[in-house]
PDB file of N, CA and C in Angstrom:
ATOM      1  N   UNK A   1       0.843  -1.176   0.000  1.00  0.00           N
ATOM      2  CA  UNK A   1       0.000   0.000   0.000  1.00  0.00           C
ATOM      3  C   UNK A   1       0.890   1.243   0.000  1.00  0.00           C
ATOM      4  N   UNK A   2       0.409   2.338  -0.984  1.00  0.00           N
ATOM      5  CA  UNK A   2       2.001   3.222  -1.046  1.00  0.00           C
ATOM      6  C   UNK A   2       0.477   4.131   0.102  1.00  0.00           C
ATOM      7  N   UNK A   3       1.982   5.168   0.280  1.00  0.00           N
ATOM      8  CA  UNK A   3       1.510   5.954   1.319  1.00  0.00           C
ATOM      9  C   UNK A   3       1.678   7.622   0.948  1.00  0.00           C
ATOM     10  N   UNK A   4       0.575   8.646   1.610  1.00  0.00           N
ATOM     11  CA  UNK A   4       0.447   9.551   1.081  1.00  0.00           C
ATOM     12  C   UNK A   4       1.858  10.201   1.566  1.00  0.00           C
ATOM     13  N   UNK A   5       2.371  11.349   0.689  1.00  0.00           N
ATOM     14  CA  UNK A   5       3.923  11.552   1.073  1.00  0.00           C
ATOM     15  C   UNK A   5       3.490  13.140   1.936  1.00  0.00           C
ATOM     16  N   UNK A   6       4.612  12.673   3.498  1.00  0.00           N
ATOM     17  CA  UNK A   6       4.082  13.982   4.074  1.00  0.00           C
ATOM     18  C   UNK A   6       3.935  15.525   3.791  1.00  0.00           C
ATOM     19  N   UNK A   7       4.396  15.556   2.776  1.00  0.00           N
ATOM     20  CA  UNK A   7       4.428  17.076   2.023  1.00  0.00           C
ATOM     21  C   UNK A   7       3.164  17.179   2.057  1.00  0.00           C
ATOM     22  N   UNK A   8       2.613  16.307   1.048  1.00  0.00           N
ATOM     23  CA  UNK A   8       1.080  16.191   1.319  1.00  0.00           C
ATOM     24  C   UNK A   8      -0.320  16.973   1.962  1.00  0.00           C
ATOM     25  N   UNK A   9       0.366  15.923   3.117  1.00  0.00           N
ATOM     26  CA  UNK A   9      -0.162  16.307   4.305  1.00  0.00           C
ATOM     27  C   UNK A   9      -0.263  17.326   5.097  1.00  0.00           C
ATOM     28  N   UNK A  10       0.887  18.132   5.181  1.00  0.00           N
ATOM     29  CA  UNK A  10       1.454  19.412   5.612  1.00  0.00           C
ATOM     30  C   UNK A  10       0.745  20.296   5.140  1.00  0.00           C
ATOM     31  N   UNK A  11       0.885  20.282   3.742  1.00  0.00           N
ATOM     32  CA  UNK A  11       0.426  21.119   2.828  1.00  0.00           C
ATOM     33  C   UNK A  11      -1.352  21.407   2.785  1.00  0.00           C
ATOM     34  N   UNK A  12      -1.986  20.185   2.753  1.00  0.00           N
ATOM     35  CA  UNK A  12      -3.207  19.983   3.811  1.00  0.00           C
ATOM     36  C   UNK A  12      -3.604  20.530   5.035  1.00  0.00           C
ATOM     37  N   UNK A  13      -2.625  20.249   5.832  1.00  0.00           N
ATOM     38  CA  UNK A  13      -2.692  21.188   7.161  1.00  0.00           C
ATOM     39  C   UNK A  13      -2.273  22.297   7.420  1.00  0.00           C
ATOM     40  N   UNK A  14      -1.841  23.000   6.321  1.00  0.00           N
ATOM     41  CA  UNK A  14      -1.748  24.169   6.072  1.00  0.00           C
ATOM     42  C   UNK A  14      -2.596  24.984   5.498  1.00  0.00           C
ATOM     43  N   UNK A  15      -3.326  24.614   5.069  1.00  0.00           N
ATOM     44  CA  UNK A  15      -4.322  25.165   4.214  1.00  0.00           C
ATOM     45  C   UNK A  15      -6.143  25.104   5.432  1.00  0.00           C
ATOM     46  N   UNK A  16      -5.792  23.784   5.935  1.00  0.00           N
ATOM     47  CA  UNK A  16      -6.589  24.407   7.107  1.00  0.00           C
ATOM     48  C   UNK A  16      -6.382  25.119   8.142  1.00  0.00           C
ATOM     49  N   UNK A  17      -5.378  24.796   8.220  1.00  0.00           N
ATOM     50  CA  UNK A  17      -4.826  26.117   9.326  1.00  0.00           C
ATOM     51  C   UNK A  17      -5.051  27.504   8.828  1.00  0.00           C
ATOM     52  N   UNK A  18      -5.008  27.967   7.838  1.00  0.00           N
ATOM     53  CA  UNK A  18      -5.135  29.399   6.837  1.00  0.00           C
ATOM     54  C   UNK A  18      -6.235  29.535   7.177  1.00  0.00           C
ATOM     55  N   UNK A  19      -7.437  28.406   7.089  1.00  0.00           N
ATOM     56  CA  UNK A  19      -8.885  28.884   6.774  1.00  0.00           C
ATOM     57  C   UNK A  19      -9.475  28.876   7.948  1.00  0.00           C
ATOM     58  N   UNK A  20      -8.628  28.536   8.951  1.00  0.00           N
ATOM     59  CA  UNK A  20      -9.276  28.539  10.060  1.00  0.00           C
ATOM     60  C   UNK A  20      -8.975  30.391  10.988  1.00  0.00           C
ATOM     61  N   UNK A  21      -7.683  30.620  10.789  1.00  0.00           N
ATOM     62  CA  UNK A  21      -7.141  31.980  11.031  1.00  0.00           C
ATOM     63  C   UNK A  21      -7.705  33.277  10.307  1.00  0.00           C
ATOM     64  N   UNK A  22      -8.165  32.979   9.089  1.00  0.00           N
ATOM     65  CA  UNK A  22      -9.163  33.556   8.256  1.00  0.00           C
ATOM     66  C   UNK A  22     -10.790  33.716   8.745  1.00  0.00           C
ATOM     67  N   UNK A  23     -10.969  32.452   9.238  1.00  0.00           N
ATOM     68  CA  UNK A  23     -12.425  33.155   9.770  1.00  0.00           C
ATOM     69  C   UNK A  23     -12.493  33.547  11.326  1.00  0.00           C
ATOM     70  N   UNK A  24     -11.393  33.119  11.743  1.00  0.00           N
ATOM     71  CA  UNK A  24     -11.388  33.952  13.216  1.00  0.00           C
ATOM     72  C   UNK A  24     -10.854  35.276  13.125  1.00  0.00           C
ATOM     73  N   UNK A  25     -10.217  35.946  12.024  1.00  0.00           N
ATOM     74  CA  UNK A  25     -10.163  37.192  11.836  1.00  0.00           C
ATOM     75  C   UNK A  25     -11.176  37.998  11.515  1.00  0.00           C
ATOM     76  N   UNK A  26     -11.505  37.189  10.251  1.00  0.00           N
ATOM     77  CA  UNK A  26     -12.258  38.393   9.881  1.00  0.00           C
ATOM     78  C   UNK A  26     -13.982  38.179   9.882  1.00  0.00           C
ATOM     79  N   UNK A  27     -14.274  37.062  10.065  1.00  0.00           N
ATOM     80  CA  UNK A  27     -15.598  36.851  10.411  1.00  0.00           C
ATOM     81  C   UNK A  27     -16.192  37.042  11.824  1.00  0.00           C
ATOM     82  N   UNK A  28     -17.441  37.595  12.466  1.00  0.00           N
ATOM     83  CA  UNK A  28     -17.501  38.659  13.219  1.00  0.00           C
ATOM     84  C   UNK A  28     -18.887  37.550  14.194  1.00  0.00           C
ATOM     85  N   UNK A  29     -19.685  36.104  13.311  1.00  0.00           N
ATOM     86  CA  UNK A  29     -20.382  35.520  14.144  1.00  0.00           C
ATOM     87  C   UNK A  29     -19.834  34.681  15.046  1.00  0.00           C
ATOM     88  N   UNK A  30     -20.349  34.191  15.794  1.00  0.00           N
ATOM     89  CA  UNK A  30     -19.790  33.604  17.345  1.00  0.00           C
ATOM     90  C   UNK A  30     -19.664  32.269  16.704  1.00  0.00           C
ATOM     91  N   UNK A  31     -20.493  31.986  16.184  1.00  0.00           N
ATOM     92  CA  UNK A  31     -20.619  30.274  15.823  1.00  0.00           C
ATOM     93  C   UNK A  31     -19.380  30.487  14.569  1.00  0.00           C
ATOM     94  N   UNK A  32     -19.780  31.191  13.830  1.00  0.00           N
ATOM     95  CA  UNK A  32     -18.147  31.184  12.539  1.00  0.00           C
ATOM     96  C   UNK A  32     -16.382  30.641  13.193  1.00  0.00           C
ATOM     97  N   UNK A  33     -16.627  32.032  13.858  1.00  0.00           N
ATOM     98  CA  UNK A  33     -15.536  31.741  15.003  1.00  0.00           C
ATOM     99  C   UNK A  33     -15.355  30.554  15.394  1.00  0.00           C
ATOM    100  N   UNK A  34     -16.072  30.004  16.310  1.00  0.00           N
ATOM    101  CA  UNK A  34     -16.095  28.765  16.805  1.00  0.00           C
ATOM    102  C   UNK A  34     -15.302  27.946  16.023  1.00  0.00           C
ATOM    103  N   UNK A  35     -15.699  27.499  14.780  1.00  0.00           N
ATOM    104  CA  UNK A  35     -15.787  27.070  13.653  1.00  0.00           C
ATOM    105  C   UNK A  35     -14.359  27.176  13.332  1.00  0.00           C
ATOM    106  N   UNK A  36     -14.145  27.843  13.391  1.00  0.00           N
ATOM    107  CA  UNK A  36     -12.667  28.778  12.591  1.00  0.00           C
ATOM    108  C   UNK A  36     -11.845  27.960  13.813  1.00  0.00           C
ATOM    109  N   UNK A  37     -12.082  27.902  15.044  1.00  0.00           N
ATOM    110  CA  UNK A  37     -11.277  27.617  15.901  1.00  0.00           C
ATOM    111  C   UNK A  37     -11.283  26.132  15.595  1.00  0.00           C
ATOM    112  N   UNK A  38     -12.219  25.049  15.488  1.00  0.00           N
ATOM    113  CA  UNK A  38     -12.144  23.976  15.361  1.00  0.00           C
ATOM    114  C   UNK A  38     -11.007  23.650  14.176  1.00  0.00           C
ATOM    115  N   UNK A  39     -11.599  24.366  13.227  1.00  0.00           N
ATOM    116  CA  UNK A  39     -10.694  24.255  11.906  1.00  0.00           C
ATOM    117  C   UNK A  39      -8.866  24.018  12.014  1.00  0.00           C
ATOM    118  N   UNK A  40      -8.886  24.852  12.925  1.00  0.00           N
ATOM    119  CA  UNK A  40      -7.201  24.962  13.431  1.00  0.00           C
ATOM    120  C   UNK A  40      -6.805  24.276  14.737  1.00  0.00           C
ATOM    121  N   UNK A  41      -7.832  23.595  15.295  1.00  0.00           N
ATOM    122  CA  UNK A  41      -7.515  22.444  16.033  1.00  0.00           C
ATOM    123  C   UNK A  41      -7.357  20.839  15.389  1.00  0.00           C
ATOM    124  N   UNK A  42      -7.823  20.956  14.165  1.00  0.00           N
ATOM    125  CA  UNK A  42      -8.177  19.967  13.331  1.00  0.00           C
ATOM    126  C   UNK A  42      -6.944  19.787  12.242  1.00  0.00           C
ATOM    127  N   UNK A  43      -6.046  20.755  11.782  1.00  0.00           N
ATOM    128  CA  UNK A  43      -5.125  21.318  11.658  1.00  0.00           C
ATOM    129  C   UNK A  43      -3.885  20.644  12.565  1.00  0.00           C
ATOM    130  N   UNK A  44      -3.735  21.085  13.782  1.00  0.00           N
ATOM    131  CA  UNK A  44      -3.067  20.661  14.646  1.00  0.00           C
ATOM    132  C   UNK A  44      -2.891  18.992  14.494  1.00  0.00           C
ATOM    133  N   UNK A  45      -4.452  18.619  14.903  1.00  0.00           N
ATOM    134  CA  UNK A  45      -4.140  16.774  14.463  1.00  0.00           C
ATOM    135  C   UNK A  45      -3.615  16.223  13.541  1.00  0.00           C
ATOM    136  N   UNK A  46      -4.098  16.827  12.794  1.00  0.00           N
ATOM    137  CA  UNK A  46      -3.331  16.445  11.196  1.00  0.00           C
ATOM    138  C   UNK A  46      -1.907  16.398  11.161  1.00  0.00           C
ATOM    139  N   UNK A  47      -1.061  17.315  11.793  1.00  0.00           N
ATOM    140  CA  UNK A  47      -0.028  17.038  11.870  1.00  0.00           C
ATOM    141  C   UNK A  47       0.911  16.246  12.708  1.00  0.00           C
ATOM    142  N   UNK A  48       0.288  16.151  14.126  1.00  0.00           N
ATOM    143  CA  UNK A  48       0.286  15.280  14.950  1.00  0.00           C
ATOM    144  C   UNK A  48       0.297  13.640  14.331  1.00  0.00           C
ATOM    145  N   UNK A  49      -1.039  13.440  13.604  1.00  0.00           N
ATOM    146  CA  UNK A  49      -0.952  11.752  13.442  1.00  0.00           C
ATOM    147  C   UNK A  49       0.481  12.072  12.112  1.00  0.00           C
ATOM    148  N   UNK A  50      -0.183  12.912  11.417  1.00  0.00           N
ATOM    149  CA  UNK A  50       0.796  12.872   9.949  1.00  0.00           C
ATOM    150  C   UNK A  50       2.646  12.063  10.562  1.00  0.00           C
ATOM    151  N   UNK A  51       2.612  13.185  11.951  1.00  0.00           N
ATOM    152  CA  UNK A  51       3.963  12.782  11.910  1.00  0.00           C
ATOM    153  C   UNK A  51       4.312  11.569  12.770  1.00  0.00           C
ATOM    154  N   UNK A  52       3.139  11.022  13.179  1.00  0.00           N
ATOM    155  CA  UNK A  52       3.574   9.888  14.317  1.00  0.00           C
ATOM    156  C   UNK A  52       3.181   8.689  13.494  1.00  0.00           C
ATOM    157  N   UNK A  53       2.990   8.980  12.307  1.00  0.00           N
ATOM    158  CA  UNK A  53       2.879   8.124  11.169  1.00  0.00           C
ATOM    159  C   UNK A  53       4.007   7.661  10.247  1.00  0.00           C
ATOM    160  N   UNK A  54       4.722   8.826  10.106  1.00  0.00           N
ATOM    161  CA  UNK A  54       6.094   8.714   9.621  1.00  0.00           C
ATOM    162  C   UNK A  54       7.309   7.957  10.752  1.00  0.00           C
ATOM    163  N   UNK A  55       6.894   8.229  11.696  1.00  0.00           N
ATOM    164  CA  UNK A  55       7.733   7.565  12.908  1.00  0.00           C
ATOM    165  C   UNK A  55       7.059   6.621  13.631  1.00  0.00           C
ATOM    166  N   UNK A  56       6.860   5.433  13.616  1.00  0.00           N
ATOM    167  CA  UNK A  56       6.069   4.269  13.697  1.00  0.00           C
ATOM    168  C   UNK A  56       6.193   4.436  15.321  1.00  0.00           C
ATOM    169  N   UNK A  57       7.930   4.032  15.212  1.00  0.00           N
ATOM    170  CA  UNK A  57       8.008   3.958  16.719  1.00  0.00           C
ATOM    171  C   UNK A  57       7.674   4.733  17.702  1.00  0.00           C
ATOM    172  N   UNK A  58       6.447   6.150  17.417  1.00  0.00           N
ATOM    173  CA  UNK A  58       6.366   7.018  18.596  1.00  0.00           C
ATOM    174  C   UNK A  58       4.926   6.905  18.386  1.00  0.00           C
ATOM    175  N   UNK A  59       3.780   6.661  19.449  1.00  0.00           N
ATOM    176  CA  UNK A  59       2.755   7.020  19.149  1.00  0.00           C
ATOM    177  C   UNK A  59       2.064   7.865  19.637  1.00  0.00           C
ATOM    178  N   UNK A  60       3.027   8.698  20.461  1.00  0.00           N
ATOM    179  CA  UNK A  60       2.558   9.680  21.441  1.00  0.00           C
ATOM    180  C   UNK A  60       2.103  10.877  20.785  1.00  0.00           C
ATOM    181  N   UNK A  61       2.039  10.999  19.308  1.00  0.00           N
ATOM    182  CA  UNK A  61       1.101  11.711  18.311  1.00  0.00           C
ATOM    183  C   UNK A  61      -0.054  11.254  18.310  1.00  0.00           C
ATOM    184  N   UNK A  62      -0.212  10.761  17.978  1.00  0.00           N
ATOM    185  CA  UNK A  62      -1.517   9.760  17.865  1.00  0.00           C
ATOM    186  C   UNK A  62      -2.573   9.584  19.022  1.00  0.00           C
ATOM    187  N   UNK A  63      -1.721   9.793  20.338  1.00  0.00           N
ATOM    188  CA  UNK A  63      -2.582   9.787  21.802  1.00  0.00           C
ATOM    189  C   UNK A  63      -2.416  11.088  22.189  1.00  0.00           C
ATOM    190  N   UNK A  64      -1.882  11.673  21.872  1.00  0.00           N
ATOM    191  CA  UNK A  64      -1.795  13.459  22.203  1.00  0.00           C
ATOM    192  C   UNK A  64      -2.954  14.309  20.836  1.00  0.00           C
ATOM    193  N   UNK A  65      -3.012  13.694  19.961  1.00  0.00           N
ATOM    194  CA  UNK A  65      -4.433  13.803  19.025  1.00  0.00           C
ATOM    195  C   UNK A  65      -5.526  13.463  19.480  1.00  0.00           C
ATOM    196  N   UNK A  66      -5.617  12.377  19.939  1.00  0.00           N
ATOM    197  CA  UNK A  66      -6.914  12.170  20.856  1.00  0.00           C
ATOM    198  C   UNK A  66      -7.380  13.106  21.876  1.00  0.00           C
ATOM    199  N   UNK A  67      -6.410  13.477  22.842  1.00  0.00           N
ATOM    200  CA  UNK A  67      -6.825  14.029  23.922  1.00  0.00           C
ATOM    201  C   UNK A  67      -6.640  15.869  23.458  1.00  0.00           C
ATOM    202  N   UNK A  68      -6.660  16.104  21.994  1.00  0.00           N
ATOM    203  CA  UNK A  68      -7.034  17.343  21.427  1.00  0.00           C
ATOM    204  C   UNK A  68      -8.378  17.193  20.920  1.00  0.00           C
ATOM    205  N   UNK A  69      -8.582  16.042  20.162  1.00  0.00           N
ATOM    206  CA  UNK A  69      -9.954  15.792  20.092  1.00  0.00           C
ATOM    207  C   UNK A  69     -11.397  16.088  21.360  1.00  0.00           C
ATOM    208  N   UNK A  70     -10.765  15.458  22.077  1.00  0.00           N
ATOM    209  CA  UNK A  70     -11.758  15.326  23.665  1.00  0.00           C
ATOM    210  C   UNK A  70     -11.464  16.842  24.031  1.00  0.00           C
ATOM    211  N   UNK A  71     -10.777  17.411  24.203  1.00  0.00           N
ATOM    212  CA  UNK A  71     -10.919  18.919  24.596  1.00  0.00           C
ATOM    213  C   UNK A  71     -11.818  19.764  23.686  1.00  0.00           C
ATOM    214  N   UNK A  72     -10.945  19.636  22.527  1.00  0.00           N
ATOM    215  CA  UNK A  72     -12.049  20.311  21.386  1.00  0.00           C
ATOM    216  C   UNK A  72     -13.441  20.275  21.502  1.00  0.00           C
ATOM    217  N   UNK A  73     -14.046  18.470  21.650  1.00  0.00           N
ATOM    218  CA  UNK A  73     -15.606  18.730  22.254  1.00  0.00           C
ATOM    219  C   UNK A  73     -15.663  19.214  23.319  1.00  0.00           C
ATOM    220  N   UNK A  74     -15.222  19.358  24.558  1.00  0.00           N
ATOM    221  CA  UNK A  74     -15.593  19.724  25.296  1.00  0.00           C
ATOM    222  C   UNK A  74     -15.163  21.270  25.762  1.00  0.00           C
ATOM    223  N   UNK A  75     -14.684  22.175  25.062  1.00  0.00           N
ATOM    224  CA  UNK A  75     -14.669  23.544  24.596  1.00  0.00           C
ATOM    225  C   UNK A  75     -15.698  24.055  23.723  1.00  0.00           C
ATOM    226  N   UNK A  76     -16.148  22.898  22.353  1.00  0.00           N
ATOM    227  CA  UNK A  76     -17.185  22.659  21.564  1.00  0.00           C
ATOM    228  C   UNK A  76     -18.745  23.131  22.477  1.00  0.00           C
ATOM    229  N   UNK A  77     -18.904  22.538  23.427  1.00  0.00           N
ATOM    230  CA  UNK A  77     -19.686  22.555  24.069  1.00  0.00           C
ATOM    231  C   UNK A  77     -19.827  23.544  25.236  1.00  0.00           C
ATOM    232  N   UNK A  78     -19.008  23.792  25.532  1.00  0.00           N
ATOM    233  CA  UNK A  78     -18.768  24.982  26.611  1.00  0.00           C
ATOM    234  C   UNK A  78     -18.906  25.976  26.065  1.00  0.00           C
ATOM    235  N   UNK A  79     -18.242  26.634  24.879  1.00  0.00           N
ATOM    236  CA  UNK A  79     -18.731  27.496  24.186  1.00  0.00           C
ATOM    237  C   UNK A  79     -19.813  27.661  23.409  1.00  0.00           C
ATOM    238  N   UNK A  80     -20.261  26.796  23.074  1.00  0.00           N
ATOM    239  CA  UNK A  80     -21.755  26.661  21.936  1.00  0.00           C
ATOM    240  C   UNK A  80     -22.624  27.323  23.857  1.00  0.00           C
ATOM    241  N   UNK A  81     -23.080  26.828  24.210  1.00  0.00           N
ATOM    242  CA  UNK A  81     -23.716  26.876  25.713  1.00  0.00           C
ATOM    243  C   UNK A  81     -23.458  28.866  26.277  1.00  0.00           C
ATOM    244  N   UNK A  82     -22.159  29.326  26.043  1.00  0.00           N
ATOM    245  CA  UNK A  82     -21.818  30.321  26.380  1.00  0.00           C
ATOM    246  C   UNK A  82     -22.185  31.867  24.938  1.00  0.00           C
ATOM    247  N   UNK A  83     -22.607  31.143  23.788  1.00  0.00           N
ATOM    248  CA  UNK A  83     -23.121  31.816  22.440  1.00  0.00           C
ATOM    249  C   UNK A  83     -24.738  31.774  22.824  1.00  0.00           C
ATOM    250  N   UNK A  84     -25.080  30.769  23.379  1.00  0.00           N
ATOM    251  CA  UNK A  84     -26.678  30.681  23.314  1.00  0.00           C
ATOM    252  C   UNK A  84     -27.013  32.129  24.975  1.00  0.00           C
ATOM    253  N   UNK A  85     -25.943  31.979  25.445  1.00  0.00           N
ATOM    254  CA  UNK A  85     -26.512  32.783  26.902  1.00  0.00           C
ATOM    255  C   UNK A  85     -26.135  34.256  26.446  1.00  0.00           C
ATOM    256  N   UNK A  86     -25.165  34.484  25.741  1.00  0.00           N
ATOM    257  CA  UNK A  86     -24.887  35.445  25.019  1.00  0.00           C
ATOM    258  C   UNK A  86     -26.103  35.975  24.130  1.00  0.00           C
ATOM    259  N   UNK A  87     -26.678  35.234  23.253  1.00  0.00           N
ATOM    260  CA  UNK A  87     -27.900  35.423  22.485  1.00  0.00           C
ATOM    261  C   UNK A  87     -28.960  35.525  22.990  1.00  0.00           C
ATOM    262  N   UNK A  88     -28.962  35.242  24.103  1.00  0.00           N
ATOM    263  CA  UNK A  88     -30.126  35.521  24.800  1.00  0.00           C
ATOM    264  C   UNK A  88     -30.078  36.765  25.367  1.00  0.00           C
ATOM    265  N   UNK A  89     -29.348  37.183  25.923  1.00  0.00           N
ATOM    266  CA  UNK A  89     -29.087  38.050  26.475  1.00  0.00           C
ATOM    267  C   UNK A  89     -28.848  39.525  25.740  1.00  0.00           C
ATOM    268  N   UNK A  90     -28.131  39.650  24.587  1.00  0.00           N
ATOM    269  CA  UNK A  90     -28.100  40.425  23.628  1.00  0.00           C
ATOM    270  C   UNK A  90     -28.922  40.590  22.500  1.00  0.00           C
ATOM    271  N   UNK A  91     -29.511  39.633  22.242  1.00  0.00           N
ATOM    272  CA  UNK A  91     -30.063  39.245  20.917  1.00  0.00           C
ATOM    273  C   UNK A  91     -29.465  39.421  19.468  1.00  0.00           C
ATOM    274  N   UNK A  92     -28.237  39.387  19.558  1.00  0.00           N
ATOM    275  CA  UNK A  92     -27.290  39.045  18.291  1.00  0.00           C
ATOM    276  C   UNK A  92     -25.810  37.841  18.910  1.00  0.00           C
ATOM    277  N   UNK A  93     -25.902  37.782  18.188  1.00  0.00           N
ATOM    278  CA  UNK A  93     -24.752  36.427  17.944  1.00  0.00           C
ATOM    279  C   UNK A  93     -23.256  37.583  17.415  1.00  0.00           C
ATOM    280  N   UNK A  94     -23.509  38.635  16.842  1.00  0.00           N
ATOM    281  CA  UNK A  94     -22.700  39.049  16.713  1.00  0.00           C
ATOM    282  C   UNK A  94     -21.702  39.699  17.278  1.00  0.00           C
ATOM    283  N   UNK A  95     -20.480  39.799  16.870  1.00  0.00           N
ATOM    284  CA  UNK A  95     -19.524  40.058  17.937  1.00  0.00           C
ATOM    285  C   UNK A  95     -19.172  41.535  18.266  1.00  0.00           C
ATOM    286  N   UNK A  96     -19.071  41.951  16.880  1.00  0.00           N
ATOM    287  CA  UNK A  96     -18.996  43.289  16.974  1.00  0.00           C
ATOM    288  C   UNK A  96     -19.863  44.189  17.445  1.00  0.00           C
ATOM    289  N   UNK A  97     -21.277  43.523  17.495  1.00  0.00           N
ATOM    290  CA  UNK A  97     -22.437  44.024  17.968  1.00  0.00           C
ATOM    291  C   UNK A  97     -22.431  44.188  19.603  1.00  0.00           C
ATOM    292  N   UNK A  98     -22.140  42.866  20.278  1.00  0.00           N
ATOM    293  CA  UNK A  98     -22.001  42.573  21.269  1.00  0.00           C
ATOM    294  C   UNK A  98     -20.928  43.536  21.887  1.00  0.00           C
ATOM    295  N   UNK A  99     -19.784  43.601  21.692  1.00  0.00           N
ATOM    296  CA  UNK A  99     -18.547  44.545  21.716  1.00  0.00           C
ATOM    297  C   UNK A  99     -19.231  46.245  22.007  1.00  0.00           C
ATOM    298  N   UNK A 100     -19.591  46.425  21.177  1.00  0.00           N
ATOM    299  CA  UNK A 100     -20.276  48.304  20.761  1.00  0.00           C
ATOM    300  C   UNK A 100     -21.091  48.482  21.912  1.00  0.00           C
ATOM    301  N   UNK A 101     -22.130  46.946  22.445  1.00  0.00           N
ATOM    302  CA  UNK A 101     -23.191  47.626  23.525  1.00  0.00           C
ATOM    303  C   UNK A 101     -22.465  47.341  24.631  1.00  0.00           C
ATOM    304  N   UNK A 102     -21.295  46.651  25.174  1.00  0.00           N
ATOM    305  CA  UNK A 102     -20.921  46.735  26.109  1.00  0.00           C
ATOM    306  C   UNK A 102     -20.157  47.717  26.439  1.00  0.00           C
ATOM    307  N   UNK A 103     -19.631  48.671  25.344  1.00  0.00           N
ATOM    308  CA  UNK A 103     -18.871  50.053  25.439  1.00  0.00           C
ATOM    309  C   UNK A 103     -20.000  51.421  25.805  1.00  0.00           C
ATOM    310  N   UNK A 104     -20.981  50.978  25.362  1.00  0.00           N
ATOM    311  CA  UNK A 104     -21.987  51.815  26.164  1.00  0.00           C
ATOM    312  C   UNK A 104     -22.142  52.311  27.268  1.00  0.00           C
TER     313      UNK A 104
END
């Protein structure tokens, strides 16, 4: 079985990493954001297994990916929970919105 060559991969996780830094810049909804953040945690793994793949003998990529995974949901969730109390409370999701009335 040939195997994908890590340039590849990199190059992959580079490109989510971009798109993830991209919408946490410049996109302004809470959930986008979010989003944007997952993107570049997802990013992170990618390179993690990528390289504990190339090095058989270490798998402490591979279990240090996991336990980015399990945080991720459970930030996933902590924050989704902390957008809805936000929205309630403001009645926009938006950030910049949110930002302007608290300078009030």
């Amino acid at each position: 079985m040939e195997q994908i060559p890590l340039e590849h991969i990199l190059l992959l996780s580079a490109a989510l990493f971009s798109l993830g830094i991209l919408a946490v810049i410049t996109k302004r909804h809470a959930v986008v954001v979010l989003m944007g953040i997952e993107l570049i945690f997802n990013a992170a793994n990618l390179n993690l297994v990528a390289f504990s793949r190339y090095d058989p003998s270490l798998l402490q990529g591979q279990l240090f990916s996991l336990f980015v995974i399990v945080v991720a949901a459970a930030e996933a969730a902590v924050a989704l929970a902390i957008v809805l109390r936000v929205y309630q409370h403001f009645k926009t999701a938006n950030l910049s919105e949110i930002v302007s009335e608290e300078n009030r």
